[in-house]
C-alpha atoms as a PDB file:
ATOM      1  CA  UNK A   1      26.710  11.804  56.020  1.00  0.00           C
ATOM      2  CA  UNK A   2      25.232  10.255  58.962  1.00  0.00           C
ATOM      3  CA  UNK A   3      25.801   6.423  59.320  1.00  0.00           C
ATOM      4  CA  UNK A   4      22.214   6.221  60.665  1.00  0.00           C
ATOM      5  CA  UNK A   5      20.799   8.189  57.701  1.00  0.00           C
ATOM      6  CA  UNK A   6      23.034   6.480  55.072  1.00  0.00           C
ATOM      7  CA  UNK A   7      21.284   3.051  56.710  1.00  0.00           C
ATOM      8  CA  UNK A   8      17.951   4.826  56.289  1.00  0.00           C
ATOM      9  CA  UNK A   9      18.101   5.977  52.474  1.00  0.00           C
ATOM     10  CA  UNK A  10      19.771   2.687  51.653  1.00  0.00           C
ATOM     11  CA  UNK A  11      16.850   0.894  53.228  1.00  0.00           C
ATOM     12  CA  UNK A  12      14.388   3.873  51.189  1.00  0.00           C
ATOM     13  CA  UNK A  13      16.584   3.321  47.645  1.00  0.00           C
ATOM     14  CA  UNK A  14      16.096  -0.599  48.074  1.00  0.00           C
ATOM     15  CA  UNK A  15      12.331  -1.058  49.149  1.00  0.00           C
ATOM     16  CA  UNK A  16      11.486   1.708  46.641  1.00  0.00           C
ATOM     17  CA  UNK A  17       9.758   3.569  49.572  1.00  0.00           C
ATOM     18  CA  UNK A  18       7.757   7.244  49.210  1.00  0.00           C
ATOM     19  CA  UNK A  19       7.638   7.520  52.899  1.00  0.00           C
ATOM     20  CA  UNK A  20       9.023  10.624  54.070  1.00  0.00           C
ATOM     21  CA  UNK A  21      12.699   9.635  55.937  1.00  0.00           C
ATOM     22  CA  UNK A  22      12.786  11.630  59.412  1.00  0.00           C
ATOM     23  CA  UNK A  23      16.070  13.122  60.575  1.00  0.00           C
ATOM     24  CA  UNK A  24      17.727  15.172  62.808  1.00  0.00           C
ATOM     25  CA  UNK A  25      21.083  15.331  61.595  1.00  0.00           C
ATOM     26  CA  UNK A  26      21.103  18.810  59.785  1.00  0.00           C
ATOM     27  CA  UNK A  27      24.550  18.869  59.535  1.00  0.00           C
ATOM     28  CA  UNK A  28      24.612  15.499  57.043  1.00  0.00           C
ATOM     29  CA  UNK A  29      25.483  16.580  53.639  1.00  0.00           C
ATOM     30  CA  UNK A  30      22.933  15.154  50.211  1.00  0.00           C
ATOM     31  CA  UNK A  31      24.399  12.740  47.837  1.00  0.00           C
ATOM     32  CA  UNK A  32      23.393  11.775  44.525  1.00  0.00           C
ATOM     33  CA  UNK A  33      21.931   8.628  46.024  1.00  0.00           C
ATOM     34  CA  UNK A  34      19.527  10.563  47.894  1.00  0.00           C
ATOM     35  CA  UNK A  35      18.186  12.199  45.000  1.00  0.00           C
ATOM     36  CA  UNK A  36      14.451  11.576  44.352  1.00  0.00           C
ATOM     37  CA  UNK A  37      13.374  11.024  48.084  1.00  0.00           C
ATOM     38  CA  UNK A  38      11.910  13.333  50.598  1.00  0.00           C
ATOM     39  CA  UNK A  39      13.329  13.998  53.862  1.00  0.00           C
ATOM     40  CA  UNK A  40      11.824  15.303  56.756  1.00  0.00           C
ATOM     41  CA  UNK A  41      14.140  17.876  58.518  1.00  0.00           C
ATOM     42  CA  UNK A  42      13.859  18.944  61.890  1.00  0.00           C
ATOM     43  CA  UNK A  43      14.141  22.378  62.183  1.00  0.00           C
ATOM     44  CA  UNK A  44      14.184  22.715  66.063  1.00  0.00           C
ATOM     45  CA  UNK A  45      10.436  22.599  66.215  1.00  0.00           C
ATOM     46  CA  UNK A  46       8.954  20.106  63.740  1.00  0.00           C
ATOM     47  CA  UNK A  47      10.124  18.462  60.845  1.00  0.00           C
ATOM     48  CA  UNK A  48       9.957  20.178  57.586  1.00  0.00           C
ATOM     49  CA  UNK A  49       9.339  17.713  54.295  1.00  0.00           C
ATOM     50  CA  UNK A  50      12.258  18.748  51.630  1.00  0.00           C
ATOM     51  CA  UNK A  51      12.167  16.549  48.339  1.00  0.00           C
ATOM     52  CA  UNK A  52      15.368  16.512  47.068  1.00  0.00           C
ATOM     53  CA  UNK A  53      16.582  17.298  43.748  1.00  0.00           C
ATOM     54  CA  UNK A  54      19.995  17.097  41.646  1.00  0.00           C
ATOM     55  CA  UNK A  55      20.601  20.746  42.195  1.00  0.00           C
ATOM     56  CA  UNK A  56      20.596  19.936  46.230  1.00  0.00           C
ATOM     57  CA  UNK A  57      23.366  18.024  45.694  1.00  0.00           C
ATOM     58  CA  UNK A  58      26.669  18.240  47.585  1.00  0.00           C
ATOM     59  CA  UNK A  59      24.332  21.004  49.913  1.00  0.00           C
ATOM     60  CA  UNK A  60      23.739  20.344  53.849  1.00  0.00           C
ATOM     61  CA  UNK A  61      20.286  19.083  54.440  1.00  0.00           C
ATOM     62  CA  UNK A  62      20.059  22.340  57.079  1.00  0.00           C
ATOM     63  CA  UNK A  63      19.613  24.252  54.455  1.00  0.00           C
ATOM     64  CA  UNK A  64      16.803  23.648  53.585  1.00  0.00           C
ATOM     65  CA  UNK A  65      14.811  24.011  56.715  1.00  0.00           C
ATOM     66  CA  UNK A  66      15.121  27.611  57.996  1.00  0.00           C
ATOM     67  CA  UNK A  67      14.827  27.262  62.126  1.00  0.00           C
ATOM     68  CA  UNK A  68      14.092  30.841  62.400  1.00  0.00           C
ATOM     69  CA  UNK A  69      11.060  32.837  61.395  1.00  0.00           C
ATOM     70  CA  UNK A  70      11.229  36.182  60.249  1.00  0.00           C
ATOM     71  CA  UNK A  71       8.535  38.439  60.298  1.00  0.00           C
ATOM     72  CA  UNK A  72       9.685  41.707  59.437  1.00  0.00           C
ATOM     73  CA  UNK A  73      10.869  44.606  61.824  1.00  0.00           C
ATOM     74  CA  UNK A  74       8.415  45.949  63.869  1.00  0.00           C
ATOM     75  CA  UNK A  75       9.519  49.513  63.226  1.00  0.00           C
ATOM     76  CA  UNK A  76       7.922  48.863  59.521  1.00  0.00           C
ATOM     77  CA  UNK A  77       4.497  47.224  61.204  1.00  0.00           C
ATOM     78  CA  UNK A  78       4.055  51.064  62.670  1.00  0.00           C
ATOM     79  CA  UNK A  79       4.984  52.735  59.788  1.00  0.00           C
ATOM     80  CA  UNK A  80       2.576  51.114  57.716  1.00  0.00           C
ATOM     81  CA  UNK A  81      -0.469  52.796  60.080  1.00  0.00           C
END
């Protein structure tokens, strides 16, 4: 995990905060202390609230906030008419 982040949940765990923490760092992995809080994830374009749980867990926090959007093939859009 992020030192910055660790600093941050620390800081969340101790003042018993419900504020959403805001990160960047996808690539920082959840630990058990984290569980409980939400964390807003940026996902390239805005930051997407996740509250984690114990299953989350040992997970990247990337994960859990798909940066791409799929909306189907556009071969099946014409189809459909």
């Amino acid at each position: 995990m992020d030192l910055h982040l660790l600093k941050k949940v620390e800081d969340a765990v101790a003042s018993n905060s419900r504020k959403p923490i805001k990160t960047w760092s996808r690539r920082s992995m959840i630990s058990p202390d984290m569980v409980g809080l939400t964390i807003a994830i940026h996902n390239g374009r805005q930051h997407v609230p996740v509250s984690v749980s114990e299953d989350m867990v040992g997970h990247k926090l990337g994960e859990f906030a798909p940066t791409r959007t799929y909306r189907g093939h556009i071969a099946d859009r014409k189809a459909k008419k």
